[in-house]
Structure formats: C-alpha cells, structure tokens
C-alpha atoms as a PDB file:
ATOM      1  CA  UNK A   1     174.739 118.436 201.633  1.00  0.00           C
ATOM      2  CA  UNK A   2     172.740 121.668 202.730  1.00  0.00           C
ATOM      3  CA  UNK A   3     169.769 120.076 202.070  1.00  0.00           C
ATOM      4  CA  UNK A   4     170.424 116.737 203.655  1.00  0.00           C
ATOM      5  CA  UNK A   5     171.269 119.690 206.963  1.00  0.00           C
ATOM      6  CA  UNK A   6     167.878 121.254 206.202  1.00  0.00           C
ATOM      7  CA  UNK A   7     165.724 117.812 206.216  1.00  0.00           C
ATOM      8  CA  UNK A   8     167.564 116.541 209.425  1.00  0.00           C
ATOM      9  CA  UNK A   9     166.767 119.510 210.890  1.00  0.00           C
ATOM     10  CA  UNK A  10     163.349 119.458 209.972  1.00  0.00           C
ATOM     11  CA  UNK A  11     163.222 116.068 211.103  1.00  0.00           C
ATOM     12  CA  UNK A  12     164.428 117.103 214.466  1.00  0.00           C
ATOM     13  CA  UNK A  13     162.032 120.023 214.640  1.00  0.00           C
ATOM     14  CA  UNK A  14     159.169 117.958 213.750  1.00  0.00           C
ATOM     15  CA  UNK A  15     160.484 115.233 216.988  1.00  0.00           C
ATOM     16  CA  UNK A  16     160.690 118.088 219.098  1.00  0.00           C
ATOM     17  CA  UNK A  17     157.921 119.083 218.750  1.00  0.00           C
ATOM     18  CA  UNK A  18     155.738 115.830 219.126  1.00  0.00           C
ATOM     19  CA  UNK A  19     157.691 115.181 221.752  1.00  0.00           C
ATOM     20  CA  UNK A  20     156.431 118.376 223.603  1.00  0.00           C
ATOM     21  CA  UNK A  21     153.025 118.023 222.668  1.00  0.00           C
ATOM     22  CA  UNK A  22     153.017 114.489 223.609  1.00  0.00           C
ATOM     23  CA  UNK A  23     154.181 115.284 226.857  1.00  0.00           C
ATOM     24  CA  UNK A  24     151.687 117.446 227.983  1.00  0.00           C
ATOM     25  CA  UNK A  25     148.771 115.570 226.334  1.00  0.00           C
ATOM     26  CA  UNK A  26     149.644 112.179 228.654  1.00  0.00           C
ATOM     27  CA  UNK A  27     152.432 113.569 231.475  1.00  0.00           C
ATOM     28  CA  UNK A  28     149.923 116.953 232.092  1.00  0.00           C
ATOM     29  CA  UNK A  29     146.859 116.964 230.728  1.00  0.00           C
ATOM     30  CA  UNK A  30     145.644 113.182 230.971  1.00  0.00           C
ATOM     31  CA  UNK A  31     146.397 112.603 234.400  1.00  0.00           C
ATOM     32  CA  UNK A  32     144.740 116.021 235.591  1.00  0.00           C
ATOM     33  CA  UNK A  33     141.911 114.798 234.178  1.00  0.00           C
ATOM     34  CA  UNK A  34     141.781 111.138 235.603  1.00  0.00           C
ATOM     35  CA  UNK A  35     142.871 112.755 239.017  1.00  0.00           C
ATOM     36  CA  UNK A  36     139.863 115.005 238.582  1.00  0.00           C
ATOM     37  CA  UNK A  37     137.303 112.073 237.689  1.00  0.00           C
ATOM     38  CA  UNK A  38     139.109 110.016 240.609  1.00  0.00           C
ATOM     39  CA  UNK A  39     138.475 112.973 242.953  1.00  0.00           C
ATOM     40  CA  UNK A  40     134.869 114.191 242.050  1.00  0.00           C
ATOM     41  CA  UNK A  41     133.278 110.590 241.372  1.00  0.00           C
ATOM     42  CA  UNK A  42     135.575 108.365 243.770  1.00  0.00           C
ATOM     43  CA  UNK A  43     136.718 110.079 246.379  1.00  0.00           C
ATOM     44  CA  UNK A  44     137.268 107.776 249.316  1.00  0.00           C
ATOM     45  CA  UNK A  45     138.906 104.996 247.070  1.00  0.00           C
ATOM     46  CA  UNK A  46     140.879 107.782 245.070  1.00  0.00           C
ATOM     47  CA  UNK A  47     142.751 108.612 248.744  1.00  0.00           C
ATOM     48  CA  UNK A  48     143.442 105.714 249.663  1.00  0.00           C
ATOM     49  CA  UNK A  49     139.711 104.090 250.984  1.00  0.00           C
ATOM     50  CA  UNK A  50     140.694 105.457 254.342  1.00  0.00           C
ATOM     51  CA  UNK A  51     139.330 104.985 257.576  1.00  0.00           C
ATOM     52  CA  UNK A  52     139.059 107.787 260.610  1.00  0.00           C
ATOM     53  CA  UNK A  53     137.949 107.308 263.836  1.00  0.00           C
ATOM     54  CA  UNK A  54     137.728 110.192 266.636  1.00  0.00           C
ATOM     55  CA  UNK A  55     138.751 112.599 263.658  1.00  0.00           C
ATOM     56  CA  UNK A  56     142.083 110.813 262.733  1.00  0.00           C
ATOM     57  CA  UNK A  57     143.006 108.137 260.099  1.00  0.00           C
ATOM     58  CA  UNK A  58     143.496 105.162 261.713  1.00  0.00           C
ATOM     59  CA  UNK A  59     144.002 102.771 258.122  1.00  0.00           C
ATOM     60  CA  UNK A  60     142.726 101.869 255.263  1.00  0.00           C
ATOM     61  CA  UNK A  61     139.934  99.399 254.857  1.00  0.00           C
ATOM     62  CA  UNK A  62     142.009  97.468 252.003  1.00  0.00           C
ATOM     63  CA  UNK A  63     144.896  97.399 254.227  1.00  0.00           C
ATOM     64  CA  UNK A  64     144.747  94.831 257.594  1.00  0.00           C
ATOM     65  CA  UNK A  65     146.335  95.528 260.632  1.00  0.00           C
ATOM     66  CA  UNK A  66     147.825  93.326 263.468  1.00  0.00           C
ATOM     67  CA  UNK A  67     148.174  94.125 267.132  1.00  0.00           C
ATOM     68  CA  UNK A  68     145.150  94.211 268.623  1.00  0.00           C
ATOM     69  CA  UNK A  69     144.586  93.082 272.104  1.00  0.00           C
ATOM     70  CA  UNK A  70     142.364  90.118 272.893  1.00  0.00           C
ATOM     71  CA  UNK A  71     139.632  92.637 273.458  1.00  0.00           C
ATOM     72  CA  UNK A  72     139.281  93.247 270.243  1.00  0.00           C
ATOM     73  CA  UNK A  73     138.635  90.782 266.701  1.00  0.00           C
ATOM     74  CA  UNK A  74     141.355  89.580 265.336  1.00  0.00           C
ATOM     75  CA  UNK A  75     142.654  89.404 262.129  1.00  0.00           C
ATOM     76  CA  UNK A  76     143.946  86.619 260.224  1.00  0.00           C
ATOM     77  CA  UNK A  77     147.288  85.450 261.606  1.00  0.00           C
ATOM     78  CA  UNK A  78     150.601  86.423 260.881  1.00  0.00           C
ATOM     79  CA  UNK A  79     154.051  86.582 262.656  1.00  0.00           C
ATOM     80  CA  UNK A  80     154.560  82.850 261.879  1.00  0.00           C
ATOM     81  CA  UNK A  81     151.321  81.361 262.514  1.00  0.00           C
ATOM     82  CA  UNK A  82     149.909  79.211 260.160  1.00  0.00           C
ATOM     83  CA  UNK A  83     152.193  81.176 258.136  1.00  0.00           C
ATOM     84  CA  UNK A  84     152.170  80.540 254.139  1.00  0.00           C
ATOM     85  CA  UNK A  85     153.283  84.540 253.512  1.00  0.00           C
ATOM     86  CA  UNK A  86     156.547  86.144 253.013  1.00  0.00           C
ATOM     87  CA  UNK A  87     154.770  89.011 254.998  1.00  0.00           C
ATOM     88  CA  UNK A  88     154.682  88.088 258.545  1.00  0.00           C
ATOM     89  CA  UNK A  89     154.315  91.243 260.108  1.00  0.00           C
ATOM     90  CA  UNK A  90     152.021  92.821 257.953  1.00  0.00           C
ATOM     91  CA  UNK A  91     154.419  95.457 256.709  1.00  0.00           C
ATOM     92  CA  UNK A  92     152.915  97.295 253.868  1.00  0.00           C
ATOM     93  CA  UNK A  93     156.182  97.181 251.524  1.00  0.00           C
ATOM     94  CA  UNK A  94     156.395  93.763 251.532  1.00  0.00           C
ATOM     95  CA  UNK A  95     153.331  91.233 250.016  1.00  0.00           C
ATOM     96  CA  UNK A  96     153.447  87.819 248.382  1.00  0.00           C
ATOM     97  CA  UNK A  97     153.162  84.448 249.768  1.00  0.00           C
ATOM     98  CA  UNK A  98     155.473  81.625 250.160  1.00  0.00           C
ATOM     99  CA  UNK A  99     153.317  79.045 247.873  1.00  0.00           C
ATOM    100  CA  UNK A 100     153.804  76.410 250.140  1.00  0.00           C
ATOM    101  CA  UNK A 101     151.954  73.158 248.905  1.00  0.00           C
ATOM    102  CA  UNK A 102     149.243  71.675 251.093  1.00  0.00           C
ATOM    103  CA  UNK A 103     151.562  68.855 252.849  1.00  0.00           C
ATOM    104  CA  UNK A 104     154.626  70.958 253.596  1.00  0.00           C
ATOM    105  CA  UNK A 105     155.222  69.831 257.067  1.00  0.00           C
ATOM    106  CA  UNK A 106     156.124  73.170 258.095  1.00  0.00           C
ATOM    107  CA  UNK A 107     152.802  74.748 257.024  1.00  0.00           C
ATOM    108  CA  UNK A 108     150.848  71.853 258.934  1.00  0.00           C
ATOM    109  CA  UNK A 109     152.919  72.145 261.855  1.00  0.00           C
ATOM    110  CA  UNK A 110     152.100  76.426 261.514  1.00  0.00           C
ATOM    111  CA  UNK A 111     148.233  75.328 261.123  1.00  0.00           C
ATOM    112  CA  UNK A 112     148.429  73.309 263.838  1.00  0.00           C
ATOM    113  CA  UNK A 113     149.819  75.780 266.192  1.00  0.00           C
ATOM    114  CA  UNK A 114     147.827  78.473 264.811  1.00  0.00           C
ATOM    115  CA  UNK A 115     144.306  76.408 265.103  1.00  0.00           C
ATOM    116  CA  UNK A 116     145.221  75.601 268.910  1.00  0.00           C
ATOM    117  CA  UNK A 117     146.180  78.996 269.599  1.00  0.00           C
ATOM    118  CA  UNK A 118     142.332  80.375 268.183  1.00  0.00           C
ATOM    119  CA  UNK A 119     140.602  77.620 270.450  1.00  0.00           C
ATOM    120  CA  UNK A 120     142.335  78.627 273.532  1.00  0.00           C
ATOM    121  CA  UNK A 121     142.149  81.979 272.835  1.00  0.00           C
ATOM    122  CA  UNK A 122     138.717  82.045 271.842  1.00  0.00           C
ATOM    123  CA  UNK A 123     137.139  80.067 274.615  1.00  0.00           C
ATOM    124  CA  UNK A 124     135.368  81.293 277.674  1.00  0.00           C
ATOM    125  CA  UNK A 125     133.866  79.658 281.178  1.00  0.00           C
ATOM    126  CA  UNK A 126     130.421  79.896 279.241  1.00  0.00           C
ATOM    127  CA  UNK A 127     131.645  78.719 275.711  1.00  0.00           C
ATOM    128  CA  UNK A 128     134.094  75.972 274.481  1.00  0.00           C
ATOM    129  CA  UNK A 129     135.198  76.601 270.558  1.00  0.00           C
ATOM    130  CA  UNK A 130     135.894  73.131 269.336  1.00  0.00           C
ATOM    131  CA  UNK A 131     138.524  72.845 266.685  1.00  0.00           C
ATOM    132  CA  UNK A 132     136.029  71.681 263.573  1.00  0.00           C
ATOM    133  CA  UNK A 133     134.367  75.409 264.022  1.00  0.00           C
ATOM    134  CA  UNK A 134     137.988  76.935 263.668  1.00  0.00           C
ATOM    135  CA  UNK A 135     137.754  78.019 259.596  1.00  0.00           C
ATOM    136  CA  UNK A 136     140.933  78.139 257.503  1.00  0.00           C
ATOM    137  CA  UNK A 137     140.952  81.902 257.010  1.00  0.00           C
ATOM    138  CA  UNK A 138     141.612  81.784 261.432  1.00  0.00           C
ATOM    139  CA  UNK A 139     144.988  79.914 260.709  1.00  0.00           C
ATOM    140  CA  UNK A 140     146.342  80.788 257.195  1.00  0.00           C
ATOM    141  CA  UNK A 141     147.746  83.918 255.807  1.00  0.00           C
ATOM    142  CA  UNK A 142     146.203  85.821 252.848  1.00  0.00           C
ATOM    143  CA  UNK A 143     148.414  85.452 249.890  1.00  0.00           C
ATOM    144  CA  UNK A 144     149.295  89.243 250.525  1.00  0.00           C
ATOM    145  CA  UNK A 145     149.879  89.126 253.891  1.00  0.00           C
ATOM    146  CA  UNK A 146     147.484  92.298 253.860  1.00  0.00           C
ATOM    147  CA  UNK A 147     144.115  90.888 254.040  1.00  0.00           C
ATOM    148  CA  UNK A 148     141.599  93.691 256.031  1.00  0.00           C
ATOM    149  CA  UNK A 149     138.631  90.790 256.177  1.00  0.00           C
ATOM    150  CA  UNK A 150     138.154  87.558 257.834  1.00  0.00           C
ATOM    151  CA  UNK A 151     134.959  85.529 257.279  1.00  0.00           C
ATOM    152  CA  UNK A 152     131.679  85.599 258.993  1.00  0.00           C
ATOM    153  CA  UNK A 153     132.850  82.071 260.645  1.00  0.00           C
ATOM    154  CA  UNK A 154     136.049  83.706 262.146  1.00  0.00           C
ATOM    155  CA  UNK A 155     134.430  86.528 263.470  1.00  0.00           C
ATOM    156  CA  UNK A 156     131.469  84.883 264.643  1.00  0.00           C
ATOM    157  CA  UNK A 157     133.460  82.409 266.975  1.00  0.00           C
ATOM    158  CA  UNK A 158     135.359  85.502 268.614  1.00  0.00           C
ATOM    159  CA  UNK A 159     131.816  87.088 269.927  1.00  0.00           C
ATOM    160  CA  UNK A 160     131.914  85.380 273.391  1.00  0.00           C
ATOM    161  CA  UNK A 161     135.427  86.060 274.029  1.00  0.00           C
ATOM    162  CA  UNK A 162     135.036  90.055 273.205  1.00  0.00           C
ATOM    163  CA  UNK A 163     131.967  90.320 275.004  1.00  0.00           C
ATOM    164  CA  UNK A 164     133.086  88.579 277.948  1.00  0.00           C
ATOM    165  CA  UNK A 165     136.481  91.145 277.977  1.00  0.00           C
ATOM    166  CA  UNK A 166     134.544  93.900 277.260  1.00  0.00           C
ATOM    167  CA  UNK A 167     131.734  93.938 279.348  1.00  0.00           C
ATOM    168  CA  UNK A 168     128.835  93.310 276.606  1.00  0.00           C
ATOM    169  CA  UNK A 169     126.062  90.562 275.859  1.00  0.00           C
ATOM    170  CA  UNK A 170     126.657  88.186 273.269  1.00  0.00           C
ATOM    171  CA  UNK A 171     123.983  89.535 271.191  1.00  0.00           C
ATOM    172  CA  UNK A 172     125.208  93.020 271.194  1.00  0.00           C
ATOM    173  CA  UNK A 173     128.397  91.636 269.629  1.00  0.00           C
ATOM    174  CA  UNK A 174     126.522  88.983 267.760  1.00  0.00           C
ATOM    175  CA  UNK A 175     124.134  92.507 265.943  1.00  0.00           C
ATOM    176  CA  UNK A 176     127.489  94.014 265.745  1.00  0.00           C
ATOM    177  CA  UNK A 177     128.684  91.041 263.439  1.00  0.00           C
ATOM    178  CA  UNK A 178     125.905  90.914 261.668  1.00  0.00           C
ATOM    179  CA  UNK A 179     125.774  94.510 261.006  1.00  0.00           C
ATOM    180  CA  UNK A 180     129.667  94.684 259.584  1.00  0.00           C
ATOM    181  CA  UNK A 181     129.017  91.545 257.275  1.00  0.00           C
ATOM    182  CA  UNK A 182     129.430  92.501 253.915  1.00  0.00           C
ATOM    183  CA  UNK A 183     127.826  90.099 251.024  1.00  0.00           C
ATOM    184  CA  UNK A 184     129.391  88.906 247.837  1.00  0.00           C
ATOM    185  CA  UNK A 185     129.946  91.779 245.276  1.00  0.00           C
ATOM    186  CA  UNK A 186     127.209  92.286 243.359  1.00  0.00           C
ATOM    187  CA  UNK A 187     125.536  89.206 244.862  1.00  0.00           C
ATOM    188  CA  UNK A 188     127.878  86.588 243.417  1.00  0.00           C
ATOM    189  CA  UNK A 189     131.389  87.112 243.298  1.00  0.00           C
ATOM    190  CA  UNK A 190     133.842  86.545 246.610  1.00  0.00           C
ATOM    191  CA  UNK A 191     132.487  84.910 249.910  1.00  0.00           C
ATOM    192  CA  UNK A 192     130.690  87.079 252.585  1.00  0.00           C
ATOM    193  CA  UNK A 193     133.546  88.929 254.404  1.00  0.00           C
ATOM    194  CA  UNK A 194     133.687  90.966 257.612  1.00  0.00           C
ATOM    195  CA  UNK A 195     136.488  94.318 257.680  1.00  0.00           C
ATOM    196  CA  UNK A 196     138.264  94.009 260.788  1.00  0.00           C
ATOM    197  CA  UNK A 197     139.218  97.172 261.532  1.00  0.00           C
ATOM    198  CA  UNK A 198     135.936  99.140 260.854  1.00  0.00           C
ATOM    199  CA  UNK A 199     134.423  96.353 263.141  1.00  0.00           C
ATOM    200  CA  UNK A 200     137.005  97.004 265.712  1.00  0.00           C
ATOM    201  CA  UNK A 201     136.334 100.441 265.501  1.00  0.00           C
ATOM    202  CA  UNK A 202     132.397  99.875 265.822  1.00  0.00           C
ATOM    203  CA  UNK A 203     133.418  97.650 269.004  1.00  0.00           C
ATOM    204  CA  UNK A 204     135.332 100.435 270.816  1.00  0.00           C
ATOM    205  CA  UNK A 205     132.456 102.624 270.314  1.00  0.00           C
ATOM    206  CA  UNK A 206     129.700 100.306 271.362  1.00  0.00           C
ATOM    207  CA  UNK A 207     131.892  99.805 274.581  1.00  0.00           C
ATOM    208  CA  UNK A 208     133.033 103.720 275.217  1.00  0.00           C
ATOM    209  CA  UNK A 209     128.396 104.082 275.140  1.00  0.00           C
ATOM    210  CA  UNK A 210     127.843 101.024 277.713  1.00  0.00           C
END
C-alpha cells in the first residue's frame, strides 16, 4: 500500500512538473518569441497592416470600409446591394456570405439594382458609363463582406465622376489609379486589385494640394 502511495505520488510529481515546464515552454516562452519575430521582421502586418493618415489610424488595408461620399471611390457594395453576404454593413464581427446560387431571383434582382445604381452614379455631362463596362466586383459582395480592393475596371470607371466632384482632370485621377494598382502576387496569383482606402486617402491629398 505505501508504495502504491509513493509511485502515485511520484506519478503526480512527475505531471506536475511537465505540466509547468510545458507551460512556460508554449504559454511563455514560444509566443514571446513569435511576437518578437512578428515585431522585428513584420511589423506593419504584425499590428494589424494599419493605415494613418494626418497622424491617426484611419483602418486597416485588409479591412474595407463603407461610407464614403460620392467624392470619393467606392467600395464594393453592401447594405443590400447586389448583396450575396451575411455582412451588409461591413461590421467587422460579422463575415461570411449567403452562398446564393447564380439564378436566385433575389440576387439578380440585388445585381440589377446594384448595376443601375453604379451607372447613374458614375456618369457625368462629359461621360456616359454603359452597363457592359459595369464589372461584377461593382455589384456583388466579397464572400467576407470585408473586401479593402475593387478591380482596376471598378475604379477606373469612377475617375470622371471624382474628378468632376472634386475639381481635378481626368488624368490626374486616371495617374492616381494607375499609381494605387497593385499586380498579382508574385506575378501570378490573384487579379490586379486597387485598395480603396489608401486610394481614397491619396485622393484627399491630391485635392487638399490643388
């Protein structure tokens, strides 16, 4: 019996004592270490890939934003249209989509709506958008709901309508585009994308200079 005691005991001891070390190696020491990788050798994406403007955060370049007037480039659509997210406000606890199939009438009918809306917003006395330039990223949520890009397409068919609000030639917007058009990764993977808010943020400043 005493030494049945003694071995459990032992047996406990021993536990204990992994269980301590354990727990220092991977709950202390391991993550002070990736933390101090993530910190010296990725900075910006370890905090968040944030964005500042005028000396403030203002987002994060994975993160998209809605609100912006019609002065600005928008982002692709939420708050119902061409809605196929469960995020429709962009609210950052909340991502998914709906997975609504191709012919669900209420996706078509949000497409619809949503590919209207971009031509009417989008034209000017000088320039007429017709609705075979509209792309599907300018009427369709991301799958997230969080999307930060929209394609060269989308962007590039909003440059008469934000120069003509703001003051500015078409090709200073057009450079401005061009200049915030990001390629595939690594030259193949993805489609070219523009961020939205970093080109936003370029816009302001181009137009706080004129």
């Amino acid at each position: 019996m005493n030494n049945s005691l003694v071995n459990t005991a032992r047996l406990l001891g021993a536990g204990l004592r992994a269980l301590l070390v354990l727990t220092v190696l991977t709950g202390v020491l391991y993550p002070l270490a990736v933390t101090g990788v993530a910190q010296a050798a990725f900075h910006g994406k370890a905090n968040g890939s944030e964005v500042t403007a005028d000396g403030r955060v203002v987002g994060s370049s994975l993160i998209g934003q809605q609100g912006y007037s019609l002065d600005y480039f928008q982002p692709r659509p939420a708050d119902g249209l061409g809605e196929n997210t469960v995020n429709t406000q962009y609210k950052l606890l909340l991502s998914g989509a709906t997975n609504r199939s191709a012919d669900n009438p209420e996706l078509i009918k949000g497409v619809k709506e949503a590919k209207a809306k971009v031509v009417r917003d989008n034209s000017t006395a000088d320039y007429r958008v017709r609705p075979s330039q509209v792309p599907a990223d300018a009427v369709t949520s991301s799958g997230s709901g969080l999307d930060p890009d929209i394609s060269p397409r989308y962007a590039q068919i909003q440059v008469h309508r934000v120069a003509e609000r703001n003051g500015l030639s078409v090709a200073q917007v057009e450079k401005l585009v061009e200049d915030h058009t990001q390629g595939r990764t690594l030259g193949f993977m993805g489609e070219p994308r523009v961020n939205v808010l970093e080109l936003n943020i370029a816009l302001r400043e181009l137009v706080t200079r004129s």
